[in-house]
PDB file of N, CA and C in Angstrom:
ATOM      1  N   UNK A   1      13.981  -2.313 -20.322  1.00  0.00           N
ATOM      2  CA  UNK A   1      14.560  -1.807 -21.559  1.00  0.00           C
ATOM      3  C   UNK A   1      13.456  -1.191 -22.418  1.00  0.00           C
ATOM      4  N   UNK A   2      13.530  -0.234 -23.065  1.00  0.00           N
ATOM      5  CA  UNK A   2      12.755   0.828 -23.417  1.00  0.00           C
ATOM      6  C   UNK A   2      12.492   0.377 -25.411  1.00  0.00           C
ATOM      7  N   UNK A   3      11.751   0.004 -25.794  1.00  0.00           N
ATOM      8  CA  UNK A   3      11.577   0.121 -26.846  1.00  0.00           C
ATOM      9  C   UNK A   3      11.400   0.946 -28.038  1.00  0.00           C
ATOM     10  N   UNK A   4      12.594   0.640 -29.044  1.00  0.00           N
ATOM     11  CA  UNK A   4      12.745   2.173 -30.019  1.00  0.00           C
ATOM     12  C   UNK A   4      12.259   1.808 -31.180  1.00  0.00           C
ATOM     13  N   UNK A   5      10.804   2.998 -31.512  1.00  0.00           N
ATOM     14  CA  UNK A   5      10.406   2.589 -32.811  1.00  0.00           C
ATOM     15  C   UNK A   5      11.244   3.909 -34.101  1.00  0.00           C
ATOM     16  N   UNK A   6      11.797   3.580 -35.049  1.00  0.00           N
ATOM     17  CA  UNK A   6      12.568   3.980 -36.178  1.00  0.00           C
ATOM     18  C   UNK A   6      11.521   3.970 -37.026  1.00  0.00           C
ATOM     19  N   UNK A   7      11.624   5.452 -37.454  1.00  0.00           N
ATOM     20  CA  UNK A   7      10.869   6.068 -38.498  1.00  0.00           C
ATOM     21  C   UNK A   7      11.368   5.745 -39.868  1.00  0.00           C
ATOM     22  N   UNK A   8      10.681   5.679 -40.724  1.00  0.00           N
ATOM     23  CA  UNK A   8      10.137   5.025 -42.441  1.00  0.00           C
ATOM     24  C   UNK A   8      11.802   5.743 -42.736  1.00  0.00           C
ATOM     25  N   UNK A   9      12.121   6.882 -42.802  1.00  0.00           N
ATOM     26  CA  UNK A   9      13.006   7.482 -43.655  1.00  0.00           C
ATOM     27  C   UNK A   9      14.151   6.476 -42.921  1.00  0.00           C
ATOM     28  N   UNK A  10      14.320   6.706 -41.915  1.00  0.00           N
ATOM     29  CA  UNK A  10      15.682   5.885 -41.165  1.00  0.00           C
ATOM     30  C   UNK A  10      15.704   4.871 -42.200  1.00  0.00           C
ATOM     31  N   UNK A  11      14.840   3.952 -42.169  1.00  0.00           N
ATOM     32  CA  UNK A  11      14.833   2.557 -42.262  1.00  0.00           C
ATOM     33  C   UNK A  11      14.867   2.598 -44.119  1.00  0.00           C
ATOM     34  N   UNK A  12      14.497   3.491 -45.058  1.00  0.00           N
ATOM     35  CA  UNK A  12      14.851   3.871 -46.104  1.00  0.00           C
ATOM     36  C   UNK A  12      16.646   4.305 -46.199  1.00  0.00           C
ATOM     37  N   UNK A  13      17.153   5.443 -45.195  1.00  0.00           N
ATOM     38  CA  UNK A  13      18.639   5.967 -44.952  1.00  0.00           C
ATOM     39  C   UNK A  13      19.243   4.473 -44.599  1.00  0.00           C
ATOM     40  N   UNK A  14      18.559   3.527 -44.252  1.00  0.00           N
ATOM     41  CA  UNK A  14      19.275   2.162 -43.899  1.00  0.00           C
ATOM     42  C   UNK A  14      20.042   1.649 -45.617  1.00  0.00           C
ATOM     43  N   UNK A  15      18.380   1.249 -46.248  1.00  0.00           N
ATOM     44  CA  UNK A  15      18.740   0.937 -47.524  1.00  0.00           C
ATOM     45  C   UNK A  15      19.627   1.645 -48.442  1.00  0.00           C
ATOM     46  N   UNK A  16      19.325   2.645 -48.656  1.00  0.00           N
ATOM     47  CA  UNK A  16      20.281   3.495 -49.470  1.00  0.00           C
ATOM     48  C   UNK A  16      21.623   3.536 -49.114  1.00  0.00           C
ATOM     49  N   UNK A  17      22.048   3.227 -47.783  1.00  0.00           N
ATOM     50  CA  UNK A  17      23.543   3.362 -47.494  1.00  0.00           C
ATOM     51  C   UNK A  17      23.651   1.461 -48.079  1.00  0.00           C
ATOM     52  N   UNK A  18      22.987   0.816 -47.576  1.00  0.00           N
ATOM     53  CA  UNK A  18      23.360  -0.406 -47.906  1.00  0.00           C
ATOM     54  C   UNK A  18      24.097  -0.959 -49.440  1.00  0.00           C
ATOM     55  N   UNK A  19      23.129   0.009 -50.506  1.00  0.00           N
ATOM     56  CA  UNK A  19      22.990   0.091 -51.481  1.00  0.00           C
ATOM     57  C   UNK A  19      24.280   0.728 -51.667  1.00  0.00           C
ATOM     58  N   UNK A  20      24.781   1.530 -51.325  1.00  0.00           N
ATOM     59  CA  UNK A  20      25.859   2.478 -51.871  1.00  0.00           C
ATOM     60  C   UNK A  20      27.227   1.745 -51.315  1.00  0.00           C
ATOM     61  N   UNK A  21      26.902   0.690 -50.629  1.00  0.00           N
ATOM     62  CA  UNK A  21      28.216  -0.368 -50.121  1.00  0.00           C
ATOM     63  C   UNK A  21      28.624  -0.295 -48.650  1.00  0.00           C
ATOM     64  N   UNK A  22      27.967   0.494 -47.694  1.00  0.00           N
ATOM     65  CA  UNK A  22      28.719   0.416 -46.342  1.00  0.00           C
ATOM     66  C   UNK A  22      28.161  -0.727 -45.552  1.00  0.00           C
ATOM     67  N   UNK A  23      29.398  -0.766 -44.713  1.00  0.00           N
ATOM     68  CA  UNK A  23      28.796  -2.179 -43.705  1.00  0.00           C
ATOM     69  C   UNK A  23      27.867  -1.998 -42.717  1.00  0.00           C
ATOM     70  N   UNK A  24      27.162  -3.404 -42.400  1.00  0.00           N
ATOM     71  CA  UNK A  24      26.576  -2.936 -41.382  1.00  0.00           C
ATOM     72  C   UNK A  24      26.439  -1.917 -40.151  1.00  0.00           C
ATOM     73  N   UNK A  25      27.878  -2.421 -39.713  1.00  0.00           N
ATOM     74  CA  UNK A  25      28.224  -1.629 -38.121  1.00  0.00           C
ATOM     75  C   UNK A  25      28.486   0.140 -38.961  1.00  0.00           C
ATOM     76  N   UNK A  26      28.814   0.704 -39.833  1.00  0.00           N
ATOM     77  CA  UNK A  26      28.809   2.065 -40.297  1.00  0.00           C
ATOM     78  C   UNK A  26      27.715   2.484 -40.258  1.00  0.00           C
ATOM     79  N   UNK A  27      27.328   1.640 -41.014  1.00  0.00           N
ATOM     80  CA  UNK A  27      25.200   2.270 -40.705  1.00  0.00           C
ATOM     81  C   UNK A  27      24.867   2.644 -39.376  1.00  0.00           C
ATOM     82  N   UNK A  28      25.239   1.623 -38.931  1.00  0.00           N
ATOM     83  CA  UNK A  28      24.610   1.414 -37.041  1.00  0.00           C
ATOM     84  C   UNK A  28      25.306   2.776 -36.523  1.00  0.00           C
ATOM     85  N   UNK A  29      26.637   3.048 -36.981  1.00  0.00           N
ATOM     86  CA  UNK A  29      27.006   4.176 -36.280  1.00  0.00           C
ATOM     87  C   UNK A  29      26.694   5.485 -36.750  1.00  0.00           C
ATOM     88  N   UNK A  30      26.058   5.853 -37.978  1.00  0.00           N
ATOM     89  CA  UNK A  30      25.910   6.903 -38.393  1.00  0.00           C
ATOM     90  C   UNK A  30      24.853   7.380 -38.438  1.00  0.00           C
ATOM     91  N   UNK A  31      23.666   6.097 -38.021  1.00  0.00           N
ATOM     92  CA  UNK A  31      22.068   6.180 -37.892  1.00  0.00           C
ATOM     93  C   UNK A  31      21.720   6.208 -36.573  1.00  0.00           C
ATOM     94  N   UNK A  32      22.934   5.838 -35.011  1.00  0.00           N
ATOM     95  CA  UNK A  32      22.626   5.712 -34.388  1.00  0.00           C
ATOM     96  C   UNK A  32      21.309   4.471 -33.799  1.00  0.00           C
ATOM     97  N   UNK A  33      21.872   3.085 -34.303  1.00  0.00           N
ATOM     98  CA  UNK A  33      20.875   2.495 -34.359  1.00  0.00           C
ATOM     99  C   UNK A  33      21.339   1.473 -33.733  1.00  0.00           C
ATOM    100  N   UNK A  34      20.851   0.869 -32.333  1.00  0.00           N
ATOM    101  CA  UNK A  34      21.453   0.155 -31.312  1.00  0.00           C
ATOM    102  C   UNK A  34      21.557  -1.625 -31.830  1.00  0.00           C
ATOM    103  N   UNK A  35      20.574  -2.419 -32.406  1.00  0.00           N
ATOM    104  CA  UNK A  35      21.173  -3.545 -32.700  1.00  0.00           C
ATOM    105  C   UNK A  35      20.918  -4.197 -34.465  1.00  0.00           C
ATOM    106  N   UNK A  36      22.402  -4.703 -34.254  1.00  0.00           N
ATOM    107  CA  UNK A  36      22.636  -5.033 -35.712  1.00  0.00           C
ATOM    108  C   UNK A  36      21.333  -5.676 -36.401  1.00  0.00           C
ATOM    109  N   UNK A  37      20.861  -6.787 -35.421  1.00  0.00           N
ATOM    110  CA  UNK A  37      19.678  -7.536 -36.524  1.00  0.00           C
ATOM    111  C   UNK A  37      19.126  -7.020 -36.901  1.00  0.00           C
ATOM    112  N   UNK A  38      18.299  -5.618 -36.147  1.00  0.00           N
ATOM    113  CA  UNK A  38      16.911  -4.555 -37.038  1.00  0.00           C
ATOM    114  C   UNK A  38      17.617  -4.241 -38.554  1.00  0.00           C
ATOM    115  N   UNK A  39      18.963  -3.852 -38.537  1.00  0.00           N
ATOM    116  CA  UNK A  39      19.563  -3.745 -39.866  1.00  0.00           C
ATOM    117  C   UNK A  39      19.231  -4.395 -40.851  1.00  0.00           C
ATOM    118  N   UNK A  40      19.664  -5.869 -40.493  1.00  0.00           N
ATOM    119  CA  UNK A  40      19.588  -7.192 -41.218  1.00  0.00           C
ATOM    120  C   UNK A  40      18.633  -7.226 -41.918  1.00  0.00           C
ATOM    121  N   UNK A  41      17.289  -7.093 -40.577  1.00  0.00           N
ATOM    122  CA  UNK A  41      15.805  -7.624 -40.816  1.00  0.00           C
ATOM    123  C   UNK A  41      15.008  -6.347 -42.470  1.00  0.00           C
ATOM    124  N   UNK A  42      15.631  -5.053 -41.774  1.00  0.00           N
ATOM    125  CA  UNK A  42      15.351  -4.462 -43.211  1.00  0.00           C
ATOM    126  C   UNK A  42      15.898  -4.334 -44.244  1.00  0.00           C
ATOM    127  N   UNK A  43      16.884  -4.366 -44.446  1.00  0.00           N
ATOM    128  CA  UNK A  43      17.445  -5.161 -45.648  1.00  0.00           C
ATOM    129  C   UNK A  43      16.809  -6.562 -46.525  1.00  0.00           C
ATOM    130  N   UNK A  44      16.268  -7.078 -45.270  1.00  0.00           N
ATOM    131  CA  UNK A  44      16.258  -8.647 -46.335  1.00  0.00           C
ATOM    132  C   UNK A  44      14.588  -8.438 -46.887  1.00  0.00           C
ATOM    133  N   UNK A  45      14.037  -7.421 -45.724  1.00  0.00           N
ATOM    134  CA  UNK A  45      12.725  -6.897 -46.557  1.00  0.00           C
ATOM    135  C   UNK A  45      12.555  -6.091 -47.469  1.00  0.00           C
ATOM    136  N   UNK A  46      13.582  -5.264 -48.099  1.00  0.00           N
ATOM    137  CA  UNK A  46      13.965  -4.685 -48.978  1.00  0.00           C
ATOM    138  C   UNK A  46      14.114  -5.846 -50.013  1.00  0.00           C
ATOM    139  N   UNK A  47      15.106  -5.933 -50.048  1.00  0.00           N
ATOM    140  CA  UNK A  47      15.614  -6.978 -51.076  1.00  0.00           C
ATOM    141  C   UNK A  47      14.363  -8.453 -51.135  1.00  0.00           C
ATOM    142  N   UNK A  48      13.890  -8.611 -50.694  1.00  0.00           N
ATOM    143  CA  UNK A  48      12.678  -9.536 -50.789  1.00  0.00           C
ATOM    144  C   UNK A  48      11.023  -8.752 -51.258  1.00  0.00           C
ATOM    145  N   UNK A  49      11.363  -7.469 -51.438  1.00  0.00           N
ATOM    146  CA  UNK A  49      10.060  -6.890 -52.418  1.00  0.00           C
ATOM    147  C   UNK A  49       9.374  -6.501 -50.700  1.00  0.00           C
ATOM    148  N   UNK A  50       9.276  -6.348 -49.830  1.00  0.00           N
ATOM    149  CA  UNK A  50       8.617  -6.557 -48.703  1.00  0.00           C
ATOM    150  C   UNK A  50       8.304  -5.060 -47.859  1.00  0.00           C
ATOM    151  N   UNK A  51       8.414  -3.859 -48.458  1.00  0.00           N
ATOM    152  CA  UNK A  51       8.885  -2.642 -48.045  1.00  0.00           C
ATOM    153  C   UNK A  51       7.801  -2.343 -47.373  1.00  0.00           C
ATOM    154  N   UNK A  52       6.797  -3.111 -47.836  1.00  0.00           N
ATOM    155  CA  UNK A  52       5.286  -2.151 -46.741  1.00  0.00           C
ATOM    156  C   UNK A  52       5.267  -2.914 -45.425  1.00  0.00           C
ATOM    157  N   UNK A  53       6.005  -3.460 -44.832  1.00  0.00           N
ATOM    158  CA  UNK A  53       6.575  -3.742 -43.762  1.00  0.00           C
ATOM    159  C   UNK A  53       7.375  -2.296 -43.134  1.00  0.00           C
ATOM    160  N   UNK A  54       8.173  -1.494 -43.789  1.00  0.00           N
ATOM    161  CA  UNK A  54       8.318  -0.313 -42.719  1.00  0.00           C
ATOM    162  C   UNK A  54       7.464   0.169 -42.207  1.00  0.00           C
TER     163      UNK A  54
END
């Protein structure tokens, strides 16, 4: 299995949709982004002050 690294803006286009109210799985489908937890995981680093982690 091939490992996918997601660029800063994605993972920003993550937050901002989060922010604007869509669910997880909408994100996943509109970012093309194969598993839910990477979602999760940036979100909670968002919301935990943690952004220089992208």
């Amino acid at each position: 299995m091939k490992r996918v690294a997601y660029s800063v803006e994605t993972k920003y286009k993550v937050v901002e949709m989060k922010l604007k109210g869509y669910s997880t799985r909408e994100i996943m489908d509109a970012l093309n982004i194969k598993n839910e937890s990477q979602v999760k995981v940036w979100w909670k680093w968002y919301r935990n002050g943690e952004t220089h982690r992208f």
